[in-house]
N, C-alpha and C. Protein backbone atom coordinates (compact mmCIF):
# COMPACT_ATOMS: atom_id res chain seq x y z
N UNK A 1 20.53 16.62 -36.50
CA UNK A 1 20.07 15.35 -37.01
C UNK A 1 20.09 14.28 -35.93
N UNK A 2 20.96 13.96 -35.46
CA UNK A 2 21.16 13.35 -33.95
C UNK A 2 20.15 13.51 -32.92
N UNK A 3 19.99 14.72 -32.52
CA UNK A 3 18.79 15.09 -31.76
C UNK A 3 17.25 14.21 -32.49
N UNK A 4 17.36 14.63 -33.50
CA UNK A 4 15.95 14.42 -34.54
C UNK A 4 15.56 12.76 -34.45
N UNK A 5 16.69 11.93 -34.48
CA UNK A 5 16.80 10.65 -34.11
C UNK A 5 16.55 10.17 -32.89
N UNK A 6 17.44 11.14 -32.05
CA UNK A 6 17.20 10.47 -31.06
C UNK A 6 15.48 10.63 -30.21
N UNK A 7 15.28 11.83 -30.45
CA UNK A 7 13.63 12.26 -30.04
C UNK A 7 13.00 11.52 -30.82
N UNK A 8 12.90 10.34 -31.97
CA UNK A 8 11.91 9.45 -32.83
C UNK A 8 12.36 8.01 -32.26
N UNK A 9 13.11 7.81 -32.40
CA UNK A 9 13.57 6.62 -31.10
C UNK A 9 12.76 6.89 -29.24
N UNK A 10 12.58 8.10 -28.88
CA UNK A 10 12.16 7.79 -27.44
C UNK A 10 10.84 7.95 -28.01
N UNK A 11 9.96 8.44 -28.87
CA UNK A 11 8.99 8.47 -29.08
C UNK A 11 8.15 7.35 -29.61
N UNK A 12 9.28 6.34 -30.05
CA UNK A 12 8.93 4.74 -30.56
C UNK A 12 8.72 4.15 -29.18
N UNK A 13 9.72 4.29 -28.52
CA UNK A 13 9.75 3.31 -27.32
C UNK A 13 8.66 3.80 -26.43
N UNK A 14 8.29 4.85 -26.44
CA UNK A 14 7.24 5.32 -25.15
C UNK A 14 6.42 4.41 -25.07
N UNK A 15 5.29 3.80 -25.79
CA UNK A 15 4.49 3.15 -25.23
C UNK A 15 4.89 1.31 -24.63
N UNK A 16 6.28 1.41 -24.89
CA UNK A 16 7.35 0.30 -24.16
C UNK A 16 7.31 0.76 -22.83
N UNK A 17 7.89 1.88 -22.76
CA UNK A 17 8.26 2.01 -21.31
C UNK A 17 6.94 2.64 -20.66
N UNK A 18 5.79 2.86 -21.42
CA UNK A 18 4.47 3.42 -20.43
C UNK A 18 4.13 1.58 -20.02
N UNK A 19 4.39 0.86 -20.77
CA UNK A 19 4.12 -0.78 -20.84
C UNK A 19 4.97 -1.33 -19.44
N UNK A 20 6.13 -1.09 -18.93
CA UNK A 20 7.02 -1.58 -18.43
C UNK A 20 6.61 -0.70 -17.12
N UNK A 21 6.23 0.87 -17.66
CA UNK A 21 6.15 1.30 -15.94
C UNK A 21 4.36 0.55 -15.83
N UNK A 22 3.30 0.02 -16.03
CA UNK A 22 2.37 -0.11 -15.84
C UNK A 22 2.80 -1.86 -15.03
N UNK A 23 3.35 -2.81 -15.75
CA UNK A 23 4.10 -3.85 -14.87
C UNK A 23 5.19 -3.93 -13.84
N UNK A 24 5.69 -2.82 -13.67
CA UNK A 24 6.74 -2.82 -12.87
C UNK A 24 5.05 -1.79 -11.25
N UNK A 25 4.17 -1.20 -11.55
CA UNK A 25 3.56 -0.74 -10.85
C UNK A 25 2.22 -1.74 -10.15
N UNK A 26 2.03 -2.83 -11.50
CA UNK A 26 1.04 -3.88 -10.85
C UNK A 26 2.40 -5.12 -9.71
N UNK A 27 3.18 -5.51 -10.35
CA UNK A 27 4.19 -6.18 -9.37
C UNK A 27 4.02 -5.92 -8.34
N UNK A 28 4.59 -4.36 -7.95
CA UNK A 28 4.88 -3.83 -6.31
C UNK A 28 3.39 -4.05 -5.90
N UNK A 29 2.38 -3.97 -6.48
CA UNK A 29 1.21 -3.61 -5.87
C UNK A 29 0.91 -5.49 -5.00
N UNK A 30 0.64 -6.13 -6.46
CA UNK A 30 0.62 -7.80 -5.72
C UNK A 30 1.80 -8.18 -4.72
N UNK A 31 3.03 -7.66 -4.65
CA UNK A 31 3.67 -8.02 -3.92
C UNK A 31 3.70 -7.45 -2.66
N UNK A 32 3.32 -6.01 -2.23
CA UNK A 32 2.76 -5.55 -1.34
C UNK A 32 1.55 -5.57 -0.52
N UNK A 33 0.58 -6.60 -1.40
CA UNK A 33 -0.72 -7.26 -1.09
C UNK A 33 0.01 -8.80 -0.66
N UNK A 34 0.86 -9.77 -1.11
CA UNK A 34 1.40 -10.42 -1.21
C UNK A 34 2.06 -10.54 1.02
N UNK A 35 3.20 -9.19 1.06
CA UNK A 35 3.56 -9.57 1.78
C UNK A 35 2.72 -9.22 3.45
N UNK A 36 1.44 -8.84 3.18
CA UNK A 36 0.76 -7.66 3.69
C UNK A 36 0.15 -9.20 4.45
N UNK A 37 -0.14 -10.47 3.90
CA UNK A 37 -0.86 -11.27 3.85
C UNK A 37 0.03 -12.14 4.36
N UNK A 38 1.28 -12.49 3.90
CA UNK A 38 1.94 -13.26 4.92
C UNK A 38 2.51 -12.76 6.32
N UNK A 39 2.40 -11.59 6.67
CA UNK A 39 2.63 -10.70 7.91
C UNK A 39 0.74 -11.46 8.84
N UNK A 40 0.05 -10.72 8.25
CA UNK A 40 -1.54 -11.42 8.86
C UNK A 40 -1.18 -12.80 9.04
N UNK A 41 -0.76 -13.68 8.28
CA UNK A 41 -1.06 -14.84 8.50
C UNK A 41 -0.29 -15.53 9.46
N UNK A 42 0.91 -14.97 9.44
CA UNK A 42 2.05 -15.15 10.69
C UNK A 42 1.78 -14.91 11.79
N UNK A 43 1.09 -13.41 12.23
CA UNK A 43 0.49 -13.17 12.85
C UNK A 43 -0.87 -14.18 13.52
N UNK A 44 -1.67 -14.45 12.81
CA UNK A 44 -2.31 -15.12 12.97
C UNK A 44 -2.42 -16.43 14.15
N UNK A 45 -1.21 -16.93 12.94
CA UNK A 45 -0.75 -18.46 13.78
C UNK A 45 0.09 -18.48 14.94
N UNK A 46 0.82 -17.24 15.28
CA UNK A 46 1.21 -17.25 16.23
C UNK A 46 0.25 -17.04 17.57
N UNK A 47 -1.00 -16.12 17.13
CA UNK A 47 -1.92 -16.20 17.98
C UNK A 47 -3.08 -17.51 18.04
N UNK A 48 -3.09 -18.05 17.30
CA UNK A 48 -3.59 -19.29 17.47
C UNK A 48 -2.99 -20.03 17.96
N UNK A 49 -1.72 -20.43 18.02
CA UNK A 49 -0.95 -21.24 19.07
C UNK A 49 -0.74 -20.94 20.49
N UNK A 50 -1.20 -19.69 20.47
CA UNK A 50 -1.13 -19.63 21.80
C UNK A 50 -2.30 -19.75 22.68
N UNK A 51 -3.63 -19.42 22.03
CA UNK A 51 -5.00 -19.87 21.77
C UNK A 51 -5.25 -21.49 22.24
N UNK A 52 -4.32 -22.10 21.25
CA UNK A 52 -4.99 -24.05 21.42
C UNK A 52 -3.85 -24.28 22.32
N UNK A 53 -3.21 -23.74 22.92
CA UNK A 53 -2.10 -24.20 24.03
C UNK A 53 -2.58 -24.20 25.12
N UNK A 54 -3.57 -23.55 25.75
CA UNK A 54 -4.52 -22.57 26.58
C UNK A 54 -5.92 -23.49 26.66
N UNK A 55 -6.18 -24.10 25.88
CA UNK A 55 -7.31 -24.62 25.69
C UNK A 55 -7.12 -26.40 26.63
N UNK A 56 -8.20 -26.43 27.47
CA UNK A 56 -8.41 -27.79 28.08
C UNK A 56 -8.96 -28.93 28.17
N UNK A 57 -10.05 -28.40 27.01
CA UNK A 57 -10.80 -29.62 26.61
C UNK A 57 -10.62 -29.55 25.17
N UNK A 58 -11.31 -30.56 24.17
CA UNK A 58 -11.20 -31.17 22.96
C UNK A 58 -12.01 -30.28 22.10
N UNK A 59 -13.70 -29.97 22.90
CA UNK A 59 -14.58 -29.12 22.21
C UNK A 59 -13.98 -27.50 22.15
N UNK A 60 -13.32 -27.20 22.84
CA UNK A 60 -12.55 -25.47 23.07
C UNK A 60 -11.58 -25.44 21.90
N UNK A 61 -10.71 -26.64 21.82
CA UNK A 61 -9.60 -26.71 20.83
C UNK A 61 -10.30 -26.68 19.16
N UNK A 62 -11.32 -27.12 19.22
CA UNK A 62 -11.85 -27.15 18.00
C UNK A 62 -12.58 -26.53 17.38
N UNK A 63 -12.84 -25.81 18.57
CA UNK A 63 -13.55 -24.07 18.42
C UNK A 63 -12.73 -23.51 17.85
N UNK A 64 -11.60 -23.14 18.64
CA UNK A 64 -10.07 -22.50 18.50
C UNK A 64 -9.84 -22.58 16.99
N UNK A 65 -10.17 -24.18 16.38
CA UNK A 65 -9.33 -24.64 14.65
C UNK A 65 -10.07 -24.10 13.90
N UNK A 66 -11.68 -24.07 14.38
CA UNK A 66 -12.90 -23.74 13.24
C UNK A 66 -12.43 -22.03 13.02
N UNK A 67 -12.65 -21.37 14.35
CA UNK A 67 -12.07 -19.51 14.47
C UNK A 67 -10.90 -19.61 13.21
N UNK A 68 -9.87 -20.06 13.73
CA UNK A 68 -8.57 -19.66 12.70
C UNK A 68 -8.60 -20.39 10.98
N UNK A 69 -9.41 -21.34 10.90
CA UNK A 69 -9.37 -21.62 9.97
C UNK A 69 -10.26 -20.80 8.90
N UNK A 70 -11.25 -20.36 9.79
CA UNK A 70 -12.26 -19.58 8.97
C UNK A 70 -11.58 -18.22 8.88
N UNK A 71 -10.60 -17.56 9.80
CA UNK A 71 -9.86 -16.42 9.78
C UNK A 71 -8.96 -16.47 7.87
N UNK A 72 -8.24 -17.20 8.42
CA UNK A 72 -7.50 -17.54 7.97
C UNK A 72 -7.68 -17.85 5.83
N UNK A 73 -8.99 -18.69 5.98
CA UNK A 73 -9.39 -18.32 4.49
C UNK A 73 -10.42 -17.17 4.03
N UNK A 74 -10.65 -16.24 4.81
CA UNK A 74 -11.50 -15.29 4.90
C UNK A 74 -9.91 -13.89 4.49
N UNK A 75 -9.17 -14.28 4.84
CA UNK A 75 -8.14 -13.60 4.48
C UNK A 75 -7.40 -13.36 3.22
N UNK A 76 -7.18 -14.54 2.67
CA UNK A 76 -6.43 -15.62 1.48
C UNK A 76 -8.06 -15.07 0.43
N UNK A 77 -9.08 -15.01 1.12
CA UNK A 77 -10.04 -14.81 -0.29
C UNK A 77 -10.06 -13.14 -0.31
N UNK A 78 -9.94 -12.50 0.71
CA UNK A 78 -9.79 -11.00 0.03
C UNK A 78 -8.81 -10.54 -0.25
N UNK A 79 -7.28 -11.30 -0.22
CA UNK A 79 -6.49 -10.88 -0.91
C UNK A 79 -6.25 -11.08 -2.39
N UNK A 80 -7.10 -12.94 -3.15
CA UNK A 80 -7.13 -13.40 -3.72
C UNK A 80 -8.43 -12.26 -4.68
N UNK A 81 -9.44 -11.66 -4.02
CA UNK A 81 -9.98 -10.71 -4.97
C UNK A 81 -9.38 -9.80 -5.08
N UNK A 82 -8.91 -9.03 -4.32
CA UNK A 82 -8.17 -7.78 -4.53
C UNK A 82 -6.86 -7.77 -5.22
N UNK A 83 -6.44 -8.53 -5.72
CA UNK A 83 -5.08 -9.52 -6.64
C UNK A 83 -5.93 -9.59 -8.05
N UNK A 84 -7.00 -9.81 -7.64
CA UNK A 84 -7.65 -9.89 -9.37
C UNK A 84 -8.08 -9.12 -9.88
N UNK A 85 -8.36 -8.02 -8.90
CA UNK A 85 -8.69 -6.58 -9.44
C UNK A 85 -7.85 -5.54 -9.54
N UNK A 86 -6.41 -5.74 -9.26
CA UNK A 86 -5.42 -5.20 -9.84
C UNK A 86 -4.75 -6.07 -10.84
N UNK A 87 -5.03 -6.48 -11.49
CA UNK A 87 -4.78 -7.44 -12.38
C UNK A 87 -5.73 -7.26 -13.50
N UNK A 88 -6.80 -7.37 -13.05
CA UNK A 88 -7.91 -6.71 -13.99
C UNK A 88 -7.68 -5.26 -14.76
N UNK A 89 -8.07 -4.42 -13.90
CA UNK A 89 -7.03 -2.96 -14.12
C UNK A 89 -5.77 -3.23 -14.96
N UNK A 90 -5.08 -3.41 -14.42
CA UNK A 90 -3.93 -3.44 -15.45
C UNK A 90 -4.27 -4.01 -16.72
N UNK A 91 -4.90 -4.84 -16.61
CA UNK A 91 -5.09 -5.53 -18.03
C UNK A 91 -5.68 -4.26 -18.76
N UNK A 92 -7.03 -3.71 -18.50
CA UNK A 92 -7.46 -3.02 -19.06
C UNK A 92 -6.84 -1.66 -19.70
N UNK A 93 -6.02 -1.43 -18.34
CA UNK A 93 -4.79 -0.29 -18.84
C UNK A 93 -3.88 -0.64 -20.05
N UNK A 94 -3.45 -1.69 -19.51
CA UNK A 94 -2.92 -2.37 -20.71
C UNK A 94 -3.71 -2.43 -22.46
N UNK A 95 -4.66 -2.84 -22.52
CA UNK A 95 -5.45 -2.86 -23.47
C UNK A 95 -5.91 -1.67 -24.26
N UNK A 96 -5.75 -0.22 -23.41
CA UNK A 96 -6.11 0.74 -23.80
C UNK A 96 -4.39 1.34 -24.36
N UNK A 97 -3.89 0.95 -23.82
CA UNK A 97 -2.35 1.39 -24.36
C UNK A 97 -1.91 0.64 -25.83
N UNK A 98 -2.57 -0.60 -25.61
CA UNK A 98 -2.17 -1.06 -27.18
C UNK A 98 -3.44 -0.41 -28.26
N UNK A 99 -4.39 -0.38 -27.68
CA UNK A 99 -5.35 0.22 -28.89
C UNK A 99 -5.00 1.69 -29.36
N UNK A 100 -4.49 2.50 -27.94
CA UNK A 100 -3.83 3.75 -28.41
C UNK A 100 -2.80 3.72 -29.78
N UNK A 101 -1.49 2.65 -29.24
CA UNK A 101 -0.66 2.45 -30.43
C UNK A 101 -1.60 1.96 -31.15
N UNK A 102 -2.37 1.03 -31.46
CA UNK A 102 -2.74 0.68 -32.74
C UNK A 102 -3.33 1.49 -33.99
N UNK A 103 -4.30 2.69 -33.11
CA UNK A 103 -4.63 3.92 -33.45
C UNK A 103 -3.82 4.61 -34.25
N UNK A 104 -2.64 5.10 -33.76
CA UNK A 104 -1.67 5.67 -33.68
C UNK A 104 -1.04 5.50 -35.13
N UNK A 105 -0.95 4.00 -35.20
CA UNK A 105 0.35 3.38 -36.04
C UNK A 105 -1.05 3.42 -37.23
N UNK A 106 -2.17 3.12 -37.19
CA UNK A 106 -3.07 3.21 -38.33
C UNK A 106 -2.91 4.73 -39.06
N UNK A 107 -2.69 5.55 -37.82
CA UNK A 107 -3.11 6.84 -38.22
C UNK A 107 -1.85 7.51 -39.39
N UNK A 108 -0.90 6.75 -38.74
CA UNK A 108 0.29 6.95 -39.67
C UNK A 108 0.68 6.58 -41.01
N UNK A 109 0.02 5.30 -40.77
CA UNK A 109 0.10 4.27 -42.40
C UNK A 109 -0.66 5.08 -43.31
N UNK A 110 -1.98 5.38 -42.65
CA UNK A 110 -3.32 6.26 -43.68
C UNK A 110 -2.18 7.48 -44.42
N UNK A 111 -1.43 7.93 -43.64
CA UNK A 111 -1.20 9.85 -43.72
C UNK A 111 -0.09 9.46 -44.70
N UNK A 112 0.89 8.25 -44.60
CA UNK A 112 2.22 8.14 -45.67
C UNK A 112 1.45 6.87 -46.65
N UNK A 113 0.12 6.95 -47.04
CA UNK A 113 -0.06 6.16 -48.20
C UNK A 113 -0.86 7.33 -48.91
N UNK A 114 -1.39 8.27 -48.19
CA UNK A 114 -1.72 9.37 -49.28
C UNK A 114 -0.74 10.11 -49.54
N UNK A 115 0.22 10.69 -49.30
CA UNK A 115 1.40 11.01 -49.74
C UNK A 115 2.10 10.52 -50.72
């Protein structure tokens, strides 16, 4: 009987924890896009400072700002799509996991009201 319980209890919670591993798997993903982007961008500025340090006139230096600035949000926007398309995804994963339960839990109500 114990057993019987306890296997209807993990079978309640599953689509909890298919829920929890699907957010705990979009997290690492943005945060690995996340730190992937502040490494580039560090990168970046350290090479740009060494870039406008180097530079001797006014028109070179501003070459130098236009390059990194355009680097720089050319970066921030493909991480900013690729952040929304794992986000997207998940949602959708998400969405298909609750319609599953919803399915599910309909399919059950139908089977113990004809009974």
């Amino acid at each position: 009987m114990f057993e019987q319980m306890n296997e209807q209890i993990k079978t309640a919670m599953k689509p909890m924890s298919d829920l929890a591993s699907l957010n705990m798997s979009t997290m690492q993903e943005l945060a690995e896009k996340q730190n992937s982007l502040y490494k580039s961008l560090l990168s970046e500025g350290m090479s740009y400072f060494e870039k406008a340090s180097q530079q001797k006139d006014l028109m070179s230096l501003a070459d130098a700002n236009k390059a990194y600035a355009e680097s720089v949000q050319e970066k921030v926007s493909d991480v900013a799509k690729s952040s929304y398309e794992v986000l997207t995804e998940a949602q959708q994963k998400a969405g298909e996991m609750f319609k599953s339960i919803s399915d599910e839990m309909t399919a059950k109500f139908q089977d113990a009201a004809k009974a």
